[in-house]
C-alpha atoms as a PDB file:
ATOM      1  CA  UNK A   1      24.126  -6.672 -27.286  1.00  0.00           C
ATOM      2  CA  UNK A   2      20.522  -7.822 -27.246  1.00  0.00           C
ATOM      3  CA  UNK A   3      19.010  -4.963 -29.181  1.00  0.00           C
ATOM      4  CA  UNK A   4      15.061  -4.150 -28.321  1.00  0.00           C
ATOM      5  CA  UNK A   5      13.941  -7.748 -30.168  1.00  0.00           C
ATOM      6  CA  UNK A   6      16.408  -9.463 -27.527  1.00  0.00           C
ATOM      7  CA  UNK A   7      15.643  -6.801 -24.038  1.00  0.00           C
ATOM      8  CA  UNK A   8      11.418  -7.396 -24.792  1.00  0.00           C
ATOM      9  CA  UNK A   9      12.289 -11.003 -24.897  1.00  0.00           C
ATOM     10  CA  UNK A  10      14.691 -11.092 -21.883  1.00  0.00           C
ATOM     11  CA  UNK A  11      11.397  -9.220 -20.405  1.00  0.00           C
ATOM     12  CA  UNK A  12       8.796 -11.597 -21.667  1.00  0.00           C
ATOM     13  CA  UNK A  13      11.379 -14.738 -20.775  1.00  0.00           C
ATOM     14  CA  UNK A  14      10.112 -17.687 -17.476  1.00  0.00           C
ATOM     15  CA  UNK A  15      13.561 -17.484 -15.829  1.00  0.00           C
ATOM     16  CA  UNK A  16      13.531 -21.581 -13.676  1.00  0.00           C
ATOM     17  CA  UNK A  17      13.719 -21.147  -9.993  1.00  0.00           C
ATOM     18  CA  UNK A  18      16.942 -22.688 -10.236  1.00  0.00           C
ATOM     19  CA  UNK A  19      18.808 -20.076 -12.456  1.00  0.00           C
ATOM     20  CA  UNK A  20      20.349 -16.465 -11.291  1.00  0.00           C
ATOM     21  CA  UNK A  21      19.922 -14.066 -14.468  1.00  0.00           C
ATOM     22  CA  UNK A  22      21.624 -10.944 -14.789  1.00  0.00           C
ATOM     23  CA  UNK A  23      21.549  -7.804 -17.247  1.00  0.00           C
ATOM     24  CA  UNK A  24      25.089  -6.362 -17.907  1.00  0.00           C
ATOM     25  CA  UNK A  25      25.062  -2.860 -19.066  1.00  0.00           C
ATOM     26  CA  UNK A  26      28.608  -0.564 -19.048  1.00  0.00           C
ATOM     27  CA  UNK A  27      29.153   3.133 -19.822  1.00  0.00           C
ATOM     28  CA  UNK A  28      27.159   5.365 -20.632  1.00  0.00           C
ATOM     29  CA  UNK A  29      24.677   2.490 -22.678  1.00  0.00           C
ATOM     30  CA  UNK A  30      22.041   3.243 -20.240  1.00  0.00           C
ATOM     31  CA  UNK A  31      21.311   6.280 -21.851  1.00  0.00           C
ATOM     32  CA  UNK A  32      20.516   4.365 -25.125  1.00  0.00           C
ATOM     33  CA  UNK A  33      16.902   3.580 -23.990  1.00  0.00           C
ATOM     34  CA  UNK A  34      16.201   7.158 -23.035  1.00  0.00           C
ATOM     35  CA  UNK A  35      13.335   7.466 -20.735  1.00  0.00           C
ATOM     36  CA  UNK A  36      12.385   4.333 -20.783  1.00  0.00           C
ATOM     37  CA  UNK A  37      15.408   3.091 -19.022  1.00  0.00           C
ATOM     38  CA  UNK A  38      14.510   3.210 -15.555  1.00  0.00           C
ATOM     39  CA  UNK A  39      11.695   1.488 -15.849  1.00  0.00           C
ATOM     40  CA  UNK A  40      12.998  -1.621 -18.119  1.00  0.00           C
ATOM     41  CA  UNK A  41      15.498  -2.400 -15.190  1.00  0.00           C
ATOM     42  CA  UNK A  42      12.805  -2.144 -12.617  1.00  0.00           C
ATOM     43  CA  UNK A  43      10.487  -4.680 -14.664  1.00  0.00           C
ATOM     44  CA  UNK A  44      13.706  -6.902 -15.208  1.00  0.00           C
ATOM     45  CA  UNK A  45      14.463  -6.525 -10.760  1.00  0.00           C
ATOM     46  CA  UNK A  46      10.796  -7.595 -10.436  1.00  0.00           C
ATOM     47  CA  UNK A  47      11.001 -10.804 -12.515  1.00  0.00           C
ATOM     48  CA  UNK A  48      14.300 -11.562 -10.450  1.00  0.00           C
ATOM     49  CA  UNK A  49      16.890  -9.923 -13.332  1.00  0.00           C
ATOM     50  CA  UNK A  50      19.780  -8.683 -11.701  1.00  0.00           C
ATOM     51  CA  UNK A  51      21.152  -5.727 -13.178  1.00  0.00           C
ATOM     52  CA  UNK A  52      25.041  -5.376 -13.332  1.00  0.00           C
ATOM     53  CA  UNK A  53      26.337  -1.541 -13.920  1.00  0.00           C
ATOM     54  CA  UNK A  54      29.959  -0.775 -15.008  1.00  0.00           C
ATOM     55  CA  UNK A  55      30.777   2.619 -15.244  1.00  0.00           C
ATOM     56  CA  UNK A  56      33.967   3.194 -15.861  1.00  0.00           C
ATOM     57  CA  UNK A  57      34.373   7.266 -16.061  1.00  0.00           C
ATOM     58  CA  UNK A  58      32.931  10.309 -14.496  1.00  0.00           C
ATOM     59  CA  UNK A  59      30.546  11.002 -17.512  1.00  0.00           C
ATOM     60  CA  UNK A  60      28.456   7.376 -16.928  1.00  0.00           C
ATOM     61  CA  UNK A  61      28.016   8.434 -13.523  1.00  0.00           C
ATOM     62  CA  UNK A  62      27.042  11.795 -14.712  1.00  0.00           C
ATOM     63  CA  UNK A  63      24.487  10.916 -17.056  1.00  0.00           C
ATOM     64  CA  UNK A  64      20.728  12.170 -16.773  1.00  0.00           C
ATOM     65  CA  UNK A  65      19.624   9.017 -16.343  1.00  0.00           C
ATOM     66  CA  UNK A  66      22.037   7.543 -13.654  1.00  0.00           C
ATOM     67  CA  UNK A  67      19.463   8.553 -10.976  1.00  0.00           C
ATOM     68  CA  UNK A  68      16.896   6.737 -12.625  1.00  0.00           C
ATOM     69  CA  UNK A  69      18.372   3.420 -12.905  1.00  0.00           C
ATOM     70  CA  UNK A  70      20.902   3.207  -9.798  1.00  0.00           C
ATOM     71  CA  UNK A  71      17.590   1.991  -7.621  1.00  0.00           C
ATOM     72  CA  UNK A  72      16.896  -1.294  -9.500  1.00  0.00           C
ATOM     73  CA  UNK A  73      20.209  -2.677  -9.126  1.00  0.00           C
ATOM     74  CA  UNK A  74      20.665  -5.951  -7.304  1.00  0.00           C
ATOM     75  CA  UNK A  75      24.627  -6.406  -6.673  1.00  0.00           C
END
């Protein structure tokens, strides 16, 4: 759990050339940064943050924002 202070810092964060990054979300967590999630994993894809998605019932791959976020990840 990184909590806003630790996601605007992942955000803000040089990753080295020689290091591979990922977010791991699971669930129905996604939902936790309500509109704003979408575009948090596309500025994490575009500074080379893979995004890792576990969901693990019918209702995370139900949720309103599922749509949103399902472009940005990097698998």
């Amino acid at each position: 759990m990184v909590g806003r202070a630790g996601l605007l810092e992942l955000i803000s964060a040089v990753r080295p050339p020689d290091e591979e990054w990922w977010f791991l979300i699971m669930g129905q967590h996604p939902q936790g940064s309500g509109r704003f999630g979408g575009q948090i994993m596309v500025t994490l894809a575009r500074r080379g943050v893979r995004t890792f998605f576990y969901a693990f019932d019918e209702a995370s791959r139900t949720m309103p924002c599922f749509p949103e976020i399902a472009p940005t990840w990097r698998c």
